[in-house]
PDB file of N, CA and C in Angstrom:
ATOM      1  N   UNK A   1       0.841  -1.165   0.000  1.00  0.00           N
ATOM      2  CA  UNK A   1       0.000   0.000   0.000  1.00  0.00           C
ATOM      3  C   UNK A   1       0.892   1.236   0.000  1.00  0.00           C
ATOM      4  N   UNK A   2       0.740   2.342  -0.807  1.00  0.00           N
ATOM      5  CA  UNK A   2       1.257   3.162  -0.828  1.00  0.00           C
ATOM      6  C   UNK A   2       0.617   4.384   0.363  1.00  0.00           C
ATOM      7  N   UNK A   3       1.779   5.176   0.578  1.00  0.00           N
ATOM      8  CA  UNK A   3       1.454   6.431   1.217  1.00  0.00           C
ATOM      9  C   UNK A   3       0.443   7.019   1.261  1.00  0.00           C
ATOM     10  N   UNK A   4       0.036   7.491  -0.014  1.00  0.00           N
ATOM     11  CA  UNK A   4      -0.432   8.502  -0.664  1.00  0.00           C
ATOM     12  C   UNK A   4      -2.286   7.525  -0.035  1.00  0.00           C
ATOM     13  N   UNK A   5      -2.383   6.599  -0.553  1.00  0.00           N
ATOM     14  CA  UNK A   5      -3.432   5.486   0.201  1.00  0.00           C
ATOM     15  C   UNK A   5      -3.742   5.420   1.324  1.00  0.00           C
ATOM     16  N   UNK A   6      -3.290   5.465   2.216  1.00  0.00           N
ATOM     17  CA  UNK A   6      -3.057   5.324   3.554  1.00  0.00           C
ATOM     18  C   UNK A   6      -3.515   6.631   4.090  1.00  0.00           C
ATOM     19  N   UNK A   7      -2.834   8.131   4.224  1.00  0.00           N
ATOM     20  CA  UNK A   7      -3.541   8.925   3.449  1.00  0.00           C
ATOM     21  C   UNK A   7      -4.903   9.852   3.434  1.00  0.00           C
ATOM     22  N   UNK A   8      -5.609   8.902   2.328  1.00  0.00           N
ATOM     23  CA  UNK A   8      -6.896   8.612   1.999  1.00  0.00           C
ATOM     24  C   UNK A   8      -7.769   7.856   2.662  1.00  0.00           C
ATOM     25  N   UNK A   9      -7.550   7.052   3.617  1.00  0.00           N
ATOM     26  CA  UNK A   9      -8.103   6.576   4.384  1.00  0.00           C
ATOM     27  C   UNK A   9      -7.877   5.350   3.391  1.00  0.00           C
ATOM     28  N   UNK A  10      -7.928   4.459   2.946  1.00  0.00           N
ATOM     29  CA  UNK A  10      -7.594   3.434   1.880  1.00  0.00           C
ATOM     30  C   UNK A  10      -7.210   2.154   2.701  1.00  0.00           C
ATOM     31  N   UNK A  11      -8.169   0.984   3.047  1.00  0.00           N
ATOM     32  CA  UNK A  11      -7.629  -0.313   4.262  1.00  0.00           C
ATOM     33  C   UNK A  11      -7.214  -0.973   3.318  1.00  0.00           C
ATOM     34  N   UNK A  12      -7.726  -1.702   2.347  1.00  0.00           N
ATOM     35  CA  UNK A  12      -7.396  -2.696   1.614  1.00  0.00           C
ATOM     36  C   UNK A  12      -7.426  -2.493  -0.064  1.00  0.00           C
ATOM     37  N   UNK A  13      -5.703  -2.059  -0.926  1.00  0.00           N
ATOM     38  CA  UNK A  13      -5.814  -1.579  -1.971  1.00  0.00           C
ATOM     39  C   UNK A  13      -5.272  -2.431  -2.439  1.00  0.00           C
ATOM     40  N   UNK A  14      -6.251  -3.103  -3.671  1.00  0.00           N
ATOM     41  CA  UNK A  14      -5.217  -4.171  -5.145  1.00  0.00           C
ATOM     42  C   UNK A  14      -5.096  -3.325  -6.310  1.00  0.00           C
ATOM     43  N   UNK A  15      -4.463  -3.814  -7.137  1.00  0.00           N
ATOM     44  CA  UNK A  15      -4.052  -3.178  -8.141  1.00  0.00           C
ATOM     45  C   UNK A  15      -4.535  -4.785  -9.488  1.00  0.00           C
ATOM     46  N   UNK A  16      -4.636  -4.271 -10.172  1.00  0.00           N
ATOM     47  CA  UNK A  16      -4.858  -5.616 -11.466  1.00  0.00           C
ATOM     48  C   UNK A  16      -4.413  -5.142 -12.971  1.00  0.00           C
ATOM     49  N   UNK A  17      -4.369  -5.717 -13.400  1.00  0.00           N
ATOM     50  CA  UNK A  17      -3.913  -5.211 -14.993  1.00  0.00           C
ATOM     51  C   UNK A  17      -4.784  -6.204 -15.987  1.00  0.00           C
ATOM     52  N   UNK A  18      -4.984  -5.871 -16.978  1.00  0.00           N
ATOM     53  CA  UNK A  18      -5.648  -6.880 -17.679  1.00  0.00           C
ATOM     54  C   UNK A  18      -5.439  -6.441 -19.335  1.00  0.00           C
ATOM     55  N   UNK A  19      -5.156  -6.867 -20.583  1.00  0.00           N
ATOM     56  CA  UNK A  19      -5.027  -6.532 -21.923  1.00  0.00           C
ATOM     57  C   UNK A  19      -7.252  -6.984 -22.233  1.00  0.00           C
ATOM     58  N   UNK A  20      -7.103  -6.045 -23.073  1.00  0.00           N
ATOM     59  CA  UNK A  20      -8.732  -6.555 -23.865  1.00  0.00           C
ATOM     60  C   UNK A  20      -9.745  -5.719 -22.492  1.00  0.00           C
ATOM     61  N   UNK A  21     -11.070  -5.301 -23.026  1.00  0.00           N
ATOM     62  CA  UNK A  21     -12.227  -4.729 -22.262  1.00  0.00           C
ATOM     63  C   UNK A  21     -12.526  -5.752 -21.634  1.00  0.00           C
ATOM     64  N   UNK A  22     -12.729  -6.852 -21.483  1.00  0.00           N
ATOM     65  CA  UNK A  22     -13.491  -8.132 -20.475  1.00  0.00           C
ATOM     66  C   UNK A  22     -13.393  -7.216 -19.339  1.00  0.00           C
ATOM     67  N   UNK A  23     -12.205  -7.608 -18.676  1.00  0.00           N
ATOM     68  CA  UNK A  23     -11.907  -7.177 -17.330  1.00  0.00           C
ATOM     69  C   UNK A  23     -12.966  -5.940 -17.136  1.00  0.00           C
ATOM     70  N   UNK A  24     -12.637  -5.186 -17.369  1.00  0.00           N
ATOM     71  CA  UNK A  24     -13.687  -3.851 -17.416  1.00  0.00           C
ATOM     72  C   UNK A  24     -15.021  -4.123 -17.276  1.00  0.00           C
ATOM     73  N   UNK A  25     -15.581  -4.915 -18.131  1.00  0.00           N
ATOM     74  CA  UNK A  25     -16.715  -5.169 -18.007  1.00  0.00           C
ATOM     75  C   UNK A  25     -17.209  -5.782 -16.856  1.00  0.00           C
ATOM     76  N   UNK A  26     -16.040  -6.759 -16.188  1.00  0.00           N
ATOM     77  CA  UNK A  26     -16.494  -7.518 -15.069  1.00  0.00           C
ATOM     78  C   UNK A  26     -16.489  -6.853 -14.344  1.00  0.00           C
ATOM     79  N   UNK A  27     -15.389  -5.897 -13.554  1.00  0.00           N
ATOM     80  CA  UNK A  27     -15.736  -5.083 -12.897  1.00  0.00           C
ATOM     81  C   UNK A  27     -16.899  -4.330 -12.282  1.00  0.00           C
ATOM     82  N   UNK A  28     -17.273  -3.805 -13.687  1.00  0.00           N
ATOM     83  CA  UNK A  28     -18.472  -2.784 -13.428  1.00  0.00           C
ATOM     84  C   UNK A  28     -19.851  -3.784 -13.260  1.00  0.00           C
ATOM     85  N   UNK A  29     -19.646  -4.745 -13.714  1.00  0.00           N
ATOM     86  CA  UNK A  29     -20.834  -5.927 -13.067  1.00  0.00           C
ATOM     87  C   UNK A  29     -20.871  -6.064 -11.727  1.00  0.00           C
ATOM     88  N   UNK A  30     -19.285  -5.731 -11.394  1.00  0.00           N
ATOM     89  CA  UNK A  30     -19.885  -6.188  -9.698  1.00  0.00           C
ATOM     90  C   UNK A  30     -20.115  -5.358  -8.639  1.00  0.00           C
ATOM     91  N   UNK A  31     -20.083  -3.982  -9.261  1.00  0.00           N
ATOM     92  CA  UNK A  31     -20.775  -2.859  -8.773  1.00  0.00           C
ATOM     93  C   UNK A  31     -21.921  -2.450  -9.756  1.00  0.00           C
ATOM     94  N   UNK A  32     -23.179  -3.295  -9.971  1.00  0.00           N
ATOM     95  CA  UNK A  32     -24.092  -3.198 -10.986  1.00  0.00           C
ATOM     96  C   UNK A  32     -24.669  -1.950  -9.989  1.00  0.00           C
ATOM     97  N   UNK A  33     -25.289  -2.195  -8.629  1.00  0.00           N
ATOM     98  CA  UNK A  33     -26.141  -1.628  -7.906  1.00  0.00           C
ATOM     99  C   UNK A  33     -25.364   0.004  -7.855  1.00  0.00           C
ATOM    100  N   UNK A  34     -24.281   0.404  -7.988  1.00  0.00           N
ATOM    101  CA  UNK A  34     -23.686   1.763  -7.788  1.00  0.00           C
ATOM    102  C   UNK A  34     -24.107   2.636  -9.296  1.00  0.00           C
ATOM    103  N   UNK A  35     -23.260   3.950  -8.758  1.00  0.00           N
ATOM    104  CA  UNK A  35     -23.503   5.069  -9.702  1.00  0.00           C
ATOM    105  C   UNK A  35     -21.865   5.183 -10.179  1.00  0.00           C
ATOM    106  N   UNK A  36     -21.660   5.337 -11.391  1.00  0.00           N
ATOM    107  CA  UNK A  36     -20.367   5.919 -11.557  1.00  0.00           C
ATOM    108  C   UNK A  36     -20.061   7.292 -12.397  1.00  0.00           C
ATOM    109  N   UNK A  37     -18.904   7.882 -12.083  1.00  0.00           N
ATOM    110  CA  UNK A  37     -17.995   8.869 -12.869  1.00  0.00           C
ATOM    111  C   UNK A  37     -16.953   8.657 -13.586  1.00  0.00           C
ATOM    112  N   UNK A  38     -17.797   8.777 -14.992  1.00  0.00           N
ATOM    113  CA  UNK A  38     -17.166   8.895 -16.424  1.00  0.00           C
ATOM    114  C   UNK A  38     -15.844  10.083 -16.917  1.00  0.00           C
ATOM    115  N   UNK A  39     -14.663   9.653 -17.160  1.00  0.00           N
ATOM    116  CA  UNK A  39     -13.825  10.942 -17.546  1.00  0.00           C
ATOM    117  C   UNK A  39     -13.131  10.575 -18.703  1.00  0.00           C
ATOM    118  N   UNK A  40     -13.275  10.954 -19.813  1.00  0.00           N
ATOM    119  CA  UNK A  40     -12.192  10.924 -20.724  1.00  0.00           C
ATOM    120  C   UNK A  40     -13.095  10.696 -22.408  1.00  0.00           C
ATOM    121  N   UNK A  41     -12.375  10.564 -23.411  1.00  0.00           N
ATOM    122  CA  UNK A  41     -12.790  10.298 -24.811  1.00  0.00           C
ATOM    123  C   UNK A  41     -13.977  11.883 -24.764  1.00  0.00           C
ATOM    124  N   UNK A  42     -13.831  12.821 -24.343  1.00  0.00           N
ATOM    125  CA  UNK A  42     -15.016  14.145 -24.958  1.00  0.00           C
ATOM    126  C   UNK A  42     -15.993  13.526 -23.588  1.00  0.00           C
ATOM    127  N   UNK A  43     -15.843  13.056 -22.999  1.00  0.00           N
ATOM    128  CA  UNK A  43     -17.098  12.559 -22.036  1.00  0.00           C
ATOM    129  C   UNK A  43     -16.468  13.011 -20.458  1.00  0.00           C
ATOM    130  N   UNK A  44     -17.377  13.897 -19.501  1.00  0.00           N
ATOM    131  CA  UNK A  44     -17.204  14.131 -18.107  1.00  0.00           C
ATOM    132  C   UNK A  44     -18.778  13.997 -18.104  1.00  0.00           C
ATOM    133  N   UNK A  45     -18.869  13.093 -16.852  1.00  0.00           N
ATOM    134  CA  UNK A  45     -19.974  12.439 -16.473  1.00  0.00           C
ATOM    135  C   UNK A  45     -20.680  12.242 -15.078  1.00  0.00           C
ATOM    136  N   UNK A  46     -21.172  12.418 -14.282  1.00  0.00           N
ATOM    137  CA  UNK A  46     -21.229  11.491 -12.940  1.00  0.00           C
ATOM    138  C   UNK A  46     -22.393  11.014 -13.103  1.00  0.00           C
ATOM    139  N   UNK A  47     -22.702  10.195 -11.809  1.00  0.00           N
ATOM    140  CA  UNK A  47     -24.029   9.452 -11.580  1.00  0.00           C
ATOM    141  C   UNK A  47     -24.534   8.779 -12.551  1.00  0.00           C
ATOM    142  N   UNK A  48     -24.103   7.915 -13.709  1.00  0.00           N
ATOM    143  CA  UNK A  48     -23.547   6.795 -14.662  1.00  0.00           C
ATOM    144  C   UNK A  48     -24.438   5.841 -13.798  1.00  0.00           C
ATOM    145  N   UNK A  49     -25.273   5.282 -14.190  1.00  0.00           N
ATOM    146  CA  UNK A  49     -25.744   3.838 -13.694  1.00  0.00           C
ATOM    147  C   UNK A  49     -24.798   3.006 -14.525  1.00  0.00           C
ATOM    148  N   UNK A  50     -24.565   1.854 -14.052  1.00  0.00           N
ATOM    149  CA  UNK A  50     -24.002   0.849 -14.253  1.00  0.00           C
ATOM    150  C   UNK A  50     -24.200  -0.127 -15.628  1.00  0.00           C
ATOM    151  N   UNK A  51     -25.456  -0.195 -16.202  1.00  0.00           N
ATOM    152  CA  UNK A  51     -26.119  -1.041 -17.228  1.00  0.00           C
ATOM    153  C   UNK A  51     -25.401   0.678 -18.338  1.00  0.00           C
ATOM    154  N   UNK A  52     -25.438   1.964 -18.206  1.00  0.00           N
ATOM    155  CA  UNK A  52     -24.478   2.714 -18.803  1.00  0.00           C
ATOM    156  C   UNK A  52     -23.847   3.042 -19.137  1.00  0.00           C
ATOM    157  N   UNK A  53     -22.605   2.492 -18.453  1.00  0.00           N
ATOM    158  CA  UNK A  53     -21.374   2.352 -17.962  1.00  0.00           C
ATOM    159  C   UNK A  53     -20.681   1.069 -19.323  1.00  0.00           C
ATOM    160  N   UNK A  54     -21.829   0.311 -18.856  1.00  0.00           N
ATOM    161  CA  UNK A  54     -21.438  -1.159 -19.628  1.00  0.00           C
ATOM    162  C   UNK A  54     -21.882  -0.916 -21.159  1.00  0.00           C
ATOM    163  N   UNK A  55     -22.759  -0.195 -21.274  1.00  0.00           N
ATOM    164  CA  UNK A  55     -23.200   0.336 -22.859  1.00  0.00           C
ATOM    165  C   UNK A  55     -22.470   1.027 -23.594  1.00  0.00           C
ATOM    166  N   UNK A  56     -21.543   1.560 -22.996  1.00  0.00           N
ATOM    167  CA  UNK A  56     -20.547   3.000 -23.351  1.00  0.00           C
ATOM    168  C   UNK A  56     -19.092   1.657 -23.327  1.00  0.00           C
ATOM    169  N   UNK A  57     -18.905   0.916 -22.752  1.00  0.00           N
ATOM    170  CA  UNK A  57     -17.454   0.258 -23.113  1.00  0.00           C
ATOM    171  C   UNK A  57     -17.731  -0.599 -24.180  1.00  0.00           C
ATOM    172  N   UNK A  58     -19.111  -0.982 -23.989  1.00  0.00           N
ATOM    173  CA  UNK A  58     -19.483  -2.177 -25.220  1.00  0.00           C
ATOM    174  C   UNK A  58     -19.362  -1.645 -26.929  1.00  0.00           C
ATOM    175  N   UNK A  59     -19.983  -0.053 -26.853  1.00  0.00           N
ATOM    176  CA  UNK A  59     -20.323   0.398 -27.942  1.00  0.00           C
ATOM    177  C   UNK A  59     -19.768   1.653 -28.364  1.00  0.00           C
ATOM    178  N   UNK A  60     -19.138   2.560 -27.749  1.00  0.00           N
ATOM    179  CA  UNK A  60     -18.492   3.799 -27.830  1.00  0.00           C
ATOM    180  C   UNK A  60     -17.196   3.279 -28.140  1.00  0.00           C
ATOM    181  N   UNK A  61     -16.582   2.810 -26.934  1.00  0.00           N
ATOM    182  CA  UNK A  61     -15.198   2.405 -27.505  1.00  0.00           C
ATOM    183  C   UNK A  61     -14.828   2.280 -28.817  1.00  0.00           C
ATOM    184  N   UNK A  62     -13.977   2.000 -29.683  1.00  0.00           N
ATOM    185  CA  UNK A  62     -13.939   1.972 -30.874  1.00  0.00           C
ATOM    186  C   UNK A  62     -13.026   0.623 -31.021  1.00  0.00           C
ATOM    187  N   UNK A  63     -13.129  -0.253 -31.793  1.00  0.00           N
ATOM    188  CA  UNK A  63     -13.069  -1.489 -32.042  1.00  0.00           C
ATOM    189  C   UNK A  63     -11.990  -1.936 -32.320  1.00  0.00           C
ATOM    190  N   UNK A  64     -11.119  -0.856 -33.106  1.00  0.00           N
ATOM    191  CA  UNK A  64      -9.743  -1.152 -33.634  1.00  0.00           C
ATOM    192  C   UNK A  64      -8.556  -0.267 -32.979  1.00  0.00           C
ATOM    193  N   UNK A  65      -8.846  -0.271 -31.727  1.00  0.00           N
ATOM    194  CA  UNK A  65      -7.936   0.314 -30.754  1.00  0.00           C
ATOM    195  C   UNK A  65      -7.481  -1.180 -29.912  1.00  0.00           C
ATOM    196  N   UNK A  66      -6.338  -1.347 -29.429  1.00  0.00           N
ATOM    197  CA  UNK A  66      -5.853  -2.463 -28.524  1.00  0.00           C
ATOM    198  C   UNK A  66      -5.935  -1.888 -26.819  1.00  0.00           C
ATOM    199  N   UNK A  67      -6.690  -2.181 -26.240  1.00  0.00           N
ATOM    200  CA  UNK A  67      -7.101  -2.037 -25.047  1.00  0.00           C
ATOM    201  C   UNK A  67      -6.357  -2.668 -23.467  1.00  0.00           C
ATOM    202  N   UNK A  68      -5.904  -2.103 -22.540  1.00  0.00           N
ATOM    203  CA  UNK A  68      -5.381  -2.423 -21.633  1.00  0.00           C
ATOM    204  C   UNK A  68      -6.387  -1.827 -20.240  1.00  0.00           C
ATOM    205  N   UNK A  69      -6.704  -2.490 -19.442  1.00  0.00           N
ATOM    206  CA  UNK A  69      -7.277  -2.422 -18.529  1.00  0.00           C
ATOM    207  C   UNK A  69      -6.953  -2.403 -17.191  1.00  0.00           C
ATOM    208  N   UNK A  70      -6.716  -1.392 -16.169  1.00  0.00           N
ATOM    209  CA  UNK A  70      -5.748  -1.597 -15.077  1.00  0.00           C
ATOM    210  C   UNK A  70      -6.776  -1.017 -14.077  1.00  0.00           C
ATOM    211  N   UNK A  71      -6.906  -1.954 -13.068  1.00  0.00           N
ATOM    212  CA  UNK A  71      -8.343  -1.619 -12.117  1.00  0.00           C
ATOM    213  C   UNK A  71      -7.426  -1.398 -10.380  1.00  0.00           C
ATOM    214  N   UNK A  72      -7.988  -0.205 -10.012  1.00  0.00           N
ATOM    215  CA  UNK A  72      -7.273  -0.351  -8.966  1.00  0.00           C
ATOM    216  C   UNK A  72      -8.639  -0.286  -7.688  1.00  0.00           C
ATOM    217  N   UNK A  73      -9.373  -1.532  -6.812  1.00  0.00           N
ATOM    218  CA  UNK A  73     -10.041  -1.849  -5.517  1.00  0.00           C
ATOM    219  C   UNK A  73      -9.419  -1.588  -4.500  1.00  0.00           C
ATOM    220  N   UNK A  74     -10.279  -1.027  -3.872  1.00  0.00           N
ATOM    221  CA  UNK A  74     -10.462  -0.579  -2.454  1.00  0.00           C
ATOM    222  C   UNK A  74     -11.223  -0.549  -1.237  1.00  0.00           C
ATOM    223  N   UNK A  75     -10.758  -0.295  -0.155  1.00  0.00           N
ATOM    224  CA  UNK A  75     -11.896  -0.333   0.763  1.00  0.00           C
ATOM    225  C   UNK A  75     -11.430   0.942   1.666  1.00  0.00           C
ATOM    226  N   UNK A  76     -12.576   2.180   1.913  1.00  0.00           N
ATOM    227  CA  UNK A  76     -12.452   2.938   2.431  1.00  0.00           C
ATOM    228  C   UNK A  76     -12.741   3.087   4.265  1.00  0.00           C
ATOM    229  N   UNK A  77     -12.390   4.445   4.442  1.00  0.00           N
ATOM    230  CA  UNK A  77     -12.897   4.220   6.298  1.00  0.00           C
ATOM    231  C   UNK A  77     -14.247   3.838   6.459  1.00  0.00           C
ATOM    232  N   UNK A  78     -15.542   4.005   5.953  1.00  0.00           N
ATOM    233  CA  UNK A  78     -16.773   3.439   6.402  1.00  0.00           C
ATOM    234  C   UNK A  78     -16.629   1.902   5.366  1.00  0.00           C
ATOM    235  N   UNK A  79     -16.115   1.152   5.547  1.00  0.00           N
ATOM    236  CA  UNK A  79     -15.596   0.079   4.656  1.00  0.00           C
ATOM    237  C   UNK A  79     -16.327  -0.457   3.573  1.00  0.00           C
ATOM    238  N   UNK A  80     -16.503   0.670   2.730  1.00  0.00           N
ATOM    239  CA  UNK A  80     -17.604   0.402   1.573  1.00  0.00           C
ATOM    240  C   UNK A  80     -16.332   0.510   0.525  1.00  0.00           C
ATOM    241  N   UNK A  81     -16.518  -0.694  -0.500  1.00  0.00           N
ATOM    242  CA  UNK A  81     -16.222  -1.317  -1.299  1.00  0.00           C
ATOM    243  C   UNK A  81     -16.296   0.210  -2.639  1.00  0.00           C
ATOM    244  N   UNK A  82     -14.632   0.480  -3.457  1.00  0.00           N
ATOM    245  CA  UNK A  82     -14.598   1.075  -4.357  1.00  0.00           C
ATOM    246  C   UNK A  82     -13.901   0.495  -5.463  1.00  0.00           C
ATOM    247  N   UNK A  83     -13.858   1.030  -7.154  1.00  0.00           N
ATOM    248  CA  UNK A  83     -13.229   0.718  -7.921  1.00  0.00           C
ATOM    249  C   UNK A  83     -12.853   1.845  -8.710  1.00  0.00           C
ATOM    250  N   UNK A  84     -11.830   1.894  -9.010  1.00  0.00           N
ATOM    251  CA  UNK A  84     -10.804   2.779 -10.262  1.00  0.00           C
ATOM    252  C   UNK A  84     -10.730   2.252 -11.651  1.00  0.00           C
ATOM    253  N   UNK A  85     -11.124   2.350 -12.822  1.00  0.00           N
ATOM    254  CA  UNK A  85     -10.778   1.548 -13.920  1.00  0.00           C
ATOM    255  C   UNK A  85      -9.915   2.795 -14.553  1.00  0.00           C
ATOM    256  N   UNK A  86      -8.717   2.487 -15.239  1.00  0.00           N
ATOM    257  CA  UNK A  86      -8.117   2.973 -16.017  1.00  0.00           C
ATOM    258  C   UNK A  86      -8.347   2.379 -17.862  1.00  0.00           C
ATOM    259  N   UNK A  87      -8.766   2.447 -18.547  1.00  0.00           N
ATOM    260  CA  UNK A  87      -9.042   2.317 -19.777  1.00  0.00           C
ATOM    261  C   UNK A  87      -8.171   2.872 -20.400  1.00  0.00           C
ATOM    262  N   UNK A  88      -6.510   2.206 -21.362  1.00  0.00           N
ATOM    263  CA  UNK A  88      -6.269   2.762 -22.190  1.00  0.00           C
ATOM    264  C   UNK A  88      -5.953   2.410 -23.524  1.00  0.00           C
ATOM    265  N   UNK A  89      -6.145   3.466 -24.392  1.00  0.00           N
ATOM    266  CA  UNK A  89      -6.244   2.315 -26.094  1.00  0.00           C
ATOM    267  C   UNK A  89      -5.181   3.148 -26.898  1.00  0.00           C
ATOM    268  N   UNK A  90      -4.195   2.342 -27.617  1.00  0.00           N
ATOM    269  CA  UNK A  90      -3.667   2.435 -28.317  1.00  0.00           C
ATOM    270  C   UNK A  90      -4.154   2.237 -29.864  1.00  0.00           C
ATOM    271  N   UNK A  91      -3.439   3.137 -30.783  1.00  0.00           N
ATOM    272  CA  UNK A  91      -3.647   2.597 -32.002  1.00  0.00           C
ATOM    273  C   UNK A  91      -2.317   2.818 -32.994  1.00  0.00           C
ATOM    274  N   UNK A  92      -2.314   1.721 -33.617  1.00  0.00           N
ATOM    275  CA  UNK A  92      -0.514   1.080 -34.547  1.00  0.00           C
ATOM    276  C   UNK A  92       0.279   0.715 -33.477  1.00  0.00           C
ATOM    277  N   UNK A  93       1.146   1.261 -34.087  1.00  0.00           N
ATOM    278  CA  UNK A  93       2.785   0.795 -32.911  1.00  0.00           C
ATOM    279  C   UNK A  93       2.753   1.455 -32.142  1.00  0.00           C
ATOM    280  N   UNK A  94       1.964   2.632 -31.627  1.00  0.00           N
ATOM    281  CA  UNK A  94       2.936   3.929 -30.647  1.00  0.00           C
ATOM    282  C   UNK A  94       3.162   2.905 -29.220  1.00  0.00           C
ATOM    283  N   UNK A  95       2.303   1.874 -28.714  1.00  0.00           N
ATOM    284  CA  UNK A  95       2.899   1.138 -27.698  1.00  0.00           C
ATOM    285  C   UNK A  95       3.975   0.012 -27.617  1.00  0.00           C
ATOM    286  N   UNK A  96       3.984  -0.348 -28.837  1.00  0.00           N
ATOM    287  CA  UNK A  96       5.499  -1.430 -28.949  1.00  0.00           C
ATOM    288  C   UNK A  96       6.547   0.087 -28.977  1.00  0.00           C
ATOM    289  N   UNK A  97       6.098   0.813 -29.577  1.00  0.00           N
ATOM    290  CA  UNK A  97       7.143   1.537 -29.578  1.00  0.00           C
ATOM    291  C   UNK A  97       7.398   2.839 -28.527  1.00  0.00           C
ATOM    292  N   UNK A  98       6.447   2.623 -27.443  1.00  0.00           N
ATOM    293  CA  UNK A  98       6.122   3.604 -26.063  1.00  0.00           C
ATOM    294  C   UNK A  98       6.365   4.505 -26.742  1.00  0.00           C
ATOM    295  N   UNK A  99       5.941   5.792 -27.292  1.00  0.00           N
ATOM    296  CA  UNK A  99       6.120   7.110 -28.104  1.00  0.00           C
ATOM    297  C   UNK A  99       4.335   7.705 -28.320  1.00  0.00           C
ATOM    298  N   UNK A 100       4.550   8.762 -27.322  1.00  0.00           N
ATOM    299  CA  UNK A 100       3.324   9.378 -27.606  1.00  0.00           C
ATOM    300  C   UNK A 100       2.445   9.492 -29.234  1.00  0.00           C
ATOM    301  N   UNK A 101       0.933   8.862 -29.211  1.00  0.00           N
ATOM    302  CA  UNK A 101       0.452   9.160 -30.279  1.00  0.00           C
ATOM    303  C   UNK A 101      -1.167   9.959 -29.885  1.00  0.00           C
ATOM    304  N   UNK A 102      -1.017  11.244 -30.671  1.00  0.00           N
ATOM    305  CA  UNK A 102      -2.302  12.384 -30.090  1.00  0.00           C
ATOM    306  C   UNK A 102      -3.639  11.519 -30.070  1.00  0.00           C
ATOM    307  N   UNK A 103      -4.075  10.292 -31.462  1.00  0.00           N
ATOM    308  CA  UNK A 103      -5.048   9.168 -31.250  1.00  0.00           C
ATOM    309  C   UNK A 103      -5.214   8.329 -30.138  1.00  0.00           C
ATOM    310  N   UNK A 104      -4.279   8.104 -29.455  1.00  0.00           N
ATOM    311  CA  UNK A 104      -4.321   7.217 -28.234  1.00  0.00           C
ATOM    312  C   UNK A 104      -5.451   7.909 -27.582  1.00  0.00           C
ATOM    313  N   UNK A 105      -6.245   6.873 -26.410  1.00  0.00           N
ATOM    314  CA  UNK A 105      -7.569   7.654 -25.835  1.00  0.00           C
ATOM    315  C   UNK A 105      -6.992   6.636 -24.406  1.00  0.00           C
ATOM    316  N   UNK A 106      -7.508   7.654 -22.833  1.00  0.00           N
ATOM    317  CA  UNK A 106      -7.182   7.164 -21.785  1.00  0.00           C
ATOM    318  C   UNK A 106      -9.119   7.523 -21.077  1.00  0.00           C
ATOM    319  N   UNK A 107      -9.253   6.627 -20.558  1.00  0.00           N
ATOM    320  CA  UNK A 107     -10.903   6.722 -19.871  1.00  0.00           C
ATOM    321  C   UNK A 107     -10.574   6.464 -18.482  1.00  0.00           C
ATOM    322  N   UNK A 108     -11.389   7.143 -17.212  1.00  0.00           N
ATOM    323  CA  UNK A 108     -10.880   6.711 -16.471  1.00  0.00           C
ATOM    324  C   UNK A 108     -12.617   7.242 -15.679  1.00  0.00           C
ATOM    325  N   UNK A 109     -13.156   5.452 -15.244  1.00  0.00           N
ATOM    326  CA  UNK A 109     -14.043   5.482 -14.844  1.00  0.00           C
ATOM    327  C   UNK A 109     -13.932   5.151 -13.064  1.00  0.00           C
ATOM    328  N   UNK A 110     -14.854   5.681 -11.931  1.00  0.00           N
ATOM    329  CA  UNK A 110     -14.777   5.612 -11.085  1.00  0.00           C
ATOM    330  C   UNK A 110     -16.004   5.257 -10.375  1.00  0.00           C
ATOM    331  N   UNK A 111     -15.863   4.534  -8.966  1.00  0.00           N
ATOM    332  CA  UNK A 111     -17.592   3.840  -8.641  1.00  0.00           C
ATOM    333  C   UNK A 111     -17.760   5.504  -7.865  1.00  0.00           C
ATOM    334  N   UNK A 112     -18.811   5.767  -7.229  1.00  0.00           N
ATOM    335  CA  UNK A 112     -19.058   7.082  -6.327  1.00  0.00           C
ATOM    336  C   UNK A 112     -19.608   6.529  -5.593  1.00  0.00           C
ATOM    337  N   UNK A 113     -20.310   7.061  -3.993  1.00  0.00           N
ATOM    338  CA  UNK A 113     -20.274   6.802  -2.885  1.00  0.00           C
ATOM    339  C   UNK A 113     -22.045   6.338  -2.839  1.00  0.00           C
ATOM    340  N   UNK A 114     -22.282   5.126  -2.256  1.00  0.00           N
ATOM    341  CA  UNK A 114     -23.707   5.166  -2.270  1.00  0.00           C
ATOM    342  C   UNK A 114     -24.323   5.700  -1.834  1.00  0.00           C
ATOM    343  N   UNK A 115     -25.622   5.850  -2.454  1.00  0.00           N
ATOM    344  CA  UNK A 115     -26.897   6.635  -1.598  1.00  0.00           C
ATOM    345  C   UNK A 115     -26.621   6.705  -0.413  1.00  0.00           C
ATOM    346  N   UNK A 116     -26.798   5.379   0.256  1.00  0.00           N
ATOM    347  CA  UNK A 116     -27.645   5.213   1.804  1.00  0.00           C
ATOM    348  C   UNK A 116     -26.169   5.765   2.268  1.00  0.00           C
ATOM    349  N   UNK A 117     -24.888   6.085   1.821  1.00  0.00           N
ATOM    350  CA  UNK A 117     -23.961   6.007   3.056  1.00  0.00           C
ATOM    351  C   UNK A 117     -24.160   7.827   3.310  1.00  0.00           C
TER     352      UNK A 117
END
């Protein structure tokens, strides 16, 4: 656990990585019941239902981008369950060849705090 976590009040932080949207998708399945905040591709968002969330990675995304998925879970001081998705897509070589390309797109979706808390 880093500093910066700790912090934040942050008890229990994983980190995951994943190539391809799956991962993503599972994720946000298992916070179906939450609201989330959308950032990136022309899109700032909050309060995102979830079946939304999953409509927008299924169908917005764009198809011929190579996708990497890096989810970072948590558990905060009232120990309610959070998630971080990092979404990022490359397109050609600029990632074999790590070299900024202005097409590359980074999304970075977040769960928000429930109602009842």
């Amino acid at each position: 656990m880093f500093l910066l976590d700790r912090l934040k009040g942050h008890i229990s932080v994983e980190f995951t990585e994943s190539e391809g949207l799956g991962f993503a998708l599972e994720r946000v399945g298992m916070f179906k019941d939450r609201t989330f905040r959308v950032r990136g591709g022309g899109i700032r968002a909050s309060h995102v239902p979830a079946e939304e969330v999953t409509r927008f990675i299924q169908e917005e995304l764009p198809g011929y981008y190579t996708y990497t998925t890096r989810v970072e879970t948590y558990t905060d001081r009232q120990q309610v369950r959070h998630a971080r998705l990092e979404i990022k897509g490359w397109i050609g070589l600029s990632r074999r060849m790590n070299r900024y390309n202005p097409f590359d797109l980074m999304c970075t979706i977040r769960t928000e705090a429930p109602a009842n808390a």
